[in-house]
Each structure stands twice: as C-alpha cells, then as structure tokens.
Protein backbone atom coordinates (compact mmCIF):
# COMPACT_ATOMS: atom_id res chain seq x y z
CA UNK A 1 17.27 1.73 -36.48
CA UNK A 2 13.40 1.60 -37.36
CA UNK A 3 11.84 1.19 -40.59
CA UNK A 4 12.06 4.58 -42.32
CA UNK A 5 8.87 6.56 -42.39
CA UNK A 6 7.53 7.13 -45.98
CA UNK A 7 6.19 10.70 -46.47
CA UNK A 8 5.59 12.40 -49.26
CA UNK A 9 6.30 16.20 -49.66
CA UNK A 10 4.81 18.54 -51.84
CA UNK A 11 6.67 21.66 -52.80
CA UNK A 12 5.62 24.58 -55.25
CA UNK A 13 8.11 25.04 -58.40
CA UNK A 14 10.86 28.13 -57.16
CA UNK A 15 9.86 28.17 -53.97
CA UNK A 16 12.08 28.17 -50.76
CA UNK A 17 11.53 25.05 -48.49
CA UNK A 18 12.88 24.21 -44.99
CA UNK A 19 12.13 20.88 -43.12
CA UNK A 20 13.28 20.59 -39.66
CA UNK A 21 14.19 17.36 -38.38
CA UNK A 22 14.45 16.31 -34.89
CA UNK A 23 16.01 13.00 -33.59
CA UNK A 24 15.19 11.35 -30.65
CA UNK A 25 16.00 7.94 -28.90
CA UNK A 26 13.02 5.69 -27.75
CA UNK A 27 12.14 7.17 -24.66
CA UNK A 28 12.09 10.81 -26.60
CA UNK A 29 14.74 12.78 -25.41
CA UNK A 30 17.08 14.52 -27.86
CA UNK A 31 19.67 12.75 -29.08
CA UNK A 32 23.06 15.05 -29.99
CA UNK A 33 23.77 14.50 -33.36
CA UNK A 34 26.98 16.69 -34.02
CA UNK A 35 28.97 14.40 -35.18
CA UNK A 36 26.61 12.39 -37.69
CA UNK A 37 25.67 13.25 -40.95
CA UNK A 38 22.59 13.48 -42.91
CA UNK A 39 21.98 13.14 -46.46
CA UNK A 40 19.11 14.28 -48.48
CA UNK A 41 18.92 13.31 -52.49
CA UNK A 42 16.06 13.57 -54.83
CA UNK A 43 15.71 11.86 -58.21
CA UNK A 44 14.19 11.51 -60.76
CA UNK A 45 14.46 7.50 -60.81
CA UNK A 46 15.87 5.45 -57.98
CA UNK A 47 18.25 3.82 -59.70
CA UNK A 48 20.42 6.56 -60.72
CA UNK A 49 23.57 7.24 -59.54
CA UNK A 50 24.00 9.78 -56.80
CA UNK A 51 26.11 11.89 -59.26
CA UNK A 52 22.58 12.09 -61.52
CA UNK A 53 20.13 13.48 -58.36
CA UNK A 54 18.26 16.67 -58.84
CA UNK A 55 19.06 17.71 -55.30
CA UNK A 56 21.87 16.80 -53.11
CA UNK A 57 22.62 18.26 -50.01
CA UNK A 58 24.90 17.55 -46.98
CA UNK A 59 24.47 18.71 -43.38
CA UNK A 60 26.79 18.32 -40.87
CA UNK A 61 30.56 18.54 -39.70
CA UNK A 62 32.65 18.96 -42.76
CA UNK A 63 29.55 19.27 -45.09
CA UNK A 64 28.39 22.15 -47.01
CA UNK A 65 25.97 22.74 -44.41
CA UNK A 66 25.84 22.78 -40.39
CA UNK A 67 23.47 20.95 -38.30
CA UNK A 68 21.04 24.02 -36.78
CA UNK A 69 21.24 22.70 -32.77
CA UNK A 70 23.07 19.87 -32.91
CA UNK A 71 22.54 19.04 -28.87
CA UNK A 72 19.07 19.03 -28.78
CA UNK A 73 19.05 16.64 -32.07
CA UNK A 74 18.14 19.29 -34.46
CA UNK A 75 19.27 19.96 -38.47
CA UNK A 76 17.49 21.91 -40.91
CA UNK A 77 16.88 20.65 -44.60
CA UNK A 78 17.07 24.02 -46.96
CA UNK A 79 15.68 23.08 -50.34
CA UNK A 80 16.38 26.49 -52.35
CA UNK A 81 14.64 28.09 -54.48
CA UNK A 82 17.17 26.62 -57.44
CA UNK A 83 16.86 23.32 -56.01
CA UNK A 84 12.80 23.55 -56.63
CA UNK A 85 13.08 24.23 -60.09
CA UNK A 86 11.31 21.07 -61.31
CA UNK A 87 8.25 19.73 -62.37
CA UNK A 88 6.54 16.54 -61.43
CA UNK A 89 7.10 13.80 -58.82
CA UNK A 90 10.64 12.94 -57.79
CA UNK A 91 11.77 10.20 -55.46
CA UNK A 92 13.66 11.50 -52.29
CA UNK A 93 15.23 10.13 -48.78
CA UNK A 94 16.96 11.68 -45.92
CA UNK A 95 19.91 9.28 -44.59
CA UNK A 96 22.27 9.27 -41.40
CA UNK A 97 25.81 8.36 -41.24
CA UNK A 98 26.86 7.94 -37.36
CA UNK A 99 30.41 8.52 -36.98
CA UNK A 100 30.89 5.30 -35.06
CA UNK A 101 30.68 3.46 -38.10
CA UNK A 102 30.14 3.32 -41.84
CA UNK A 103 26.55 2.32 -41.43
CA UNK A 104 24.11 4.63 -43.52
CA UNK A 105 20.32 4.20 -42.24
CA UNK A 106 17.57 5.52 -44.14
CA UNK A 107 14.75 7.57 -41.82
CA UNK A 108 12.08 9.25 -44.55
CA UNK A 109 11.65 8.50 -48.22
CA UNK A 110 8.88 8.90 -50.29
CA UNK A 111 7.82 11.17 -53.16
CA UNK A 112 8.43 14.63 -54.02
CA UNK A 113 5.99 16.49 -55.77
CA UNK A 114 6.90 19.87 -57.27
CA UNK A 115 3.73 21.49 -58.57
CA UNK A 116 3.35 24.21 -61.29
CA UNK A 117 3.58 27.86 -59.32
CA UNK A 118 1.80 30.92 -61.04
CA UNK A 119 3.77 33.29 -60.34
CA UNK A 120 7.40 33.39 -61.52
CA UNK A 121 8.97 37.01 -61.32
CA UNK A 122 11.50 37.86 -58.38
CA UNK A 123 11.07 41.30 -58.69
C-alpha cells in the first residue's frame, strides 16, 4: 500500500456527514472490497486507546455497518449527527483490514475540525 493521504475535514458541530470512499488498484479500476474492512476513529490525542476515541465506526461484513457497493470498491463513512457533537480539532484515520491477512494499512488521516454551528434546535 501507498503512503496514506493526509486530509483534513471540517465538519459543523450536530451536523450529519457522509464521505464516500472509492478504492481502486493502480491502473484505476474498482477494486471489490466485500470482504475487507474499514475503520474510521477520531480522537482527541493519538495516543489514546481505541476504547477512548470520540468516534468509532466499522463498515463491512460482520460490522455495524455494510459497505454501500462493495463490487465497484465503494463504502460510505456516516458521521451522525451524535457523532459531531464536539468542538475543536480532533485527530482521525480511515484504515483497511484485507481478509487475506491481519495487515491493517492506513489510507487518510489528518485533522478533524468540528466548528461552532448557530443553530441548534431539531424542531
């Protein structure tokens, strides 16, 4: 695998957030991805423990979520509404597990910016 690509996100407090990934070999064709799995975690310091992130979520077989068209490479981050419900920068990465074997590869990580949001009824 490449060197992951650093990107930083920025994401309004409360708000509902969906990133789409696609992954796709070096000549760019899809590559099916139904049997990985991809992690995304936020922080609020790198060091801590995975049982201390802000946001957790899992995508893909077995997980709490399913990848959105697995053939054609594609899965769908869904940052909720709850999971926005900070303040501040954060660090965050998106990882793959291949089933093949127990290597983990990092592809984005950066910095997570939640900024304040003026309006904060629901109703």
């Amino acid at each position: 695998m490449a060197s992951p690509k650093v990107q930083n996100l920025t994401v309004y407090r409360g708000d509902d957030k969906y990133y789409v990934l696609t992954f796709k070999d070096s000549a760019g064709v899809a590559i099916d991805i139904s049997t990985w799995l991809v992690f995304f975690t936020a922080k609020q310091d790198v060091d801590d423990d995975d049982d201390h992130s802000l946001i957790k979520k899992n995508i893909g077989p077995g997980q709490p979520y399913s990848h959105t068209d697995p053939i054609h490479g594609k899965t769908q981050i869904h940052l909720t509404h709850s999971d926005t419900n900070l303040e501040g920068n954060k660090y965050y990465d998106i990882q793959i597990k291949k089933p093949t074997s127990d290597d983990i590869f990092t592809v984005i990580t950066g910095i997570i910016t939640f900024k304040a949001d003026i309006t904060r009824r629901t109703s």
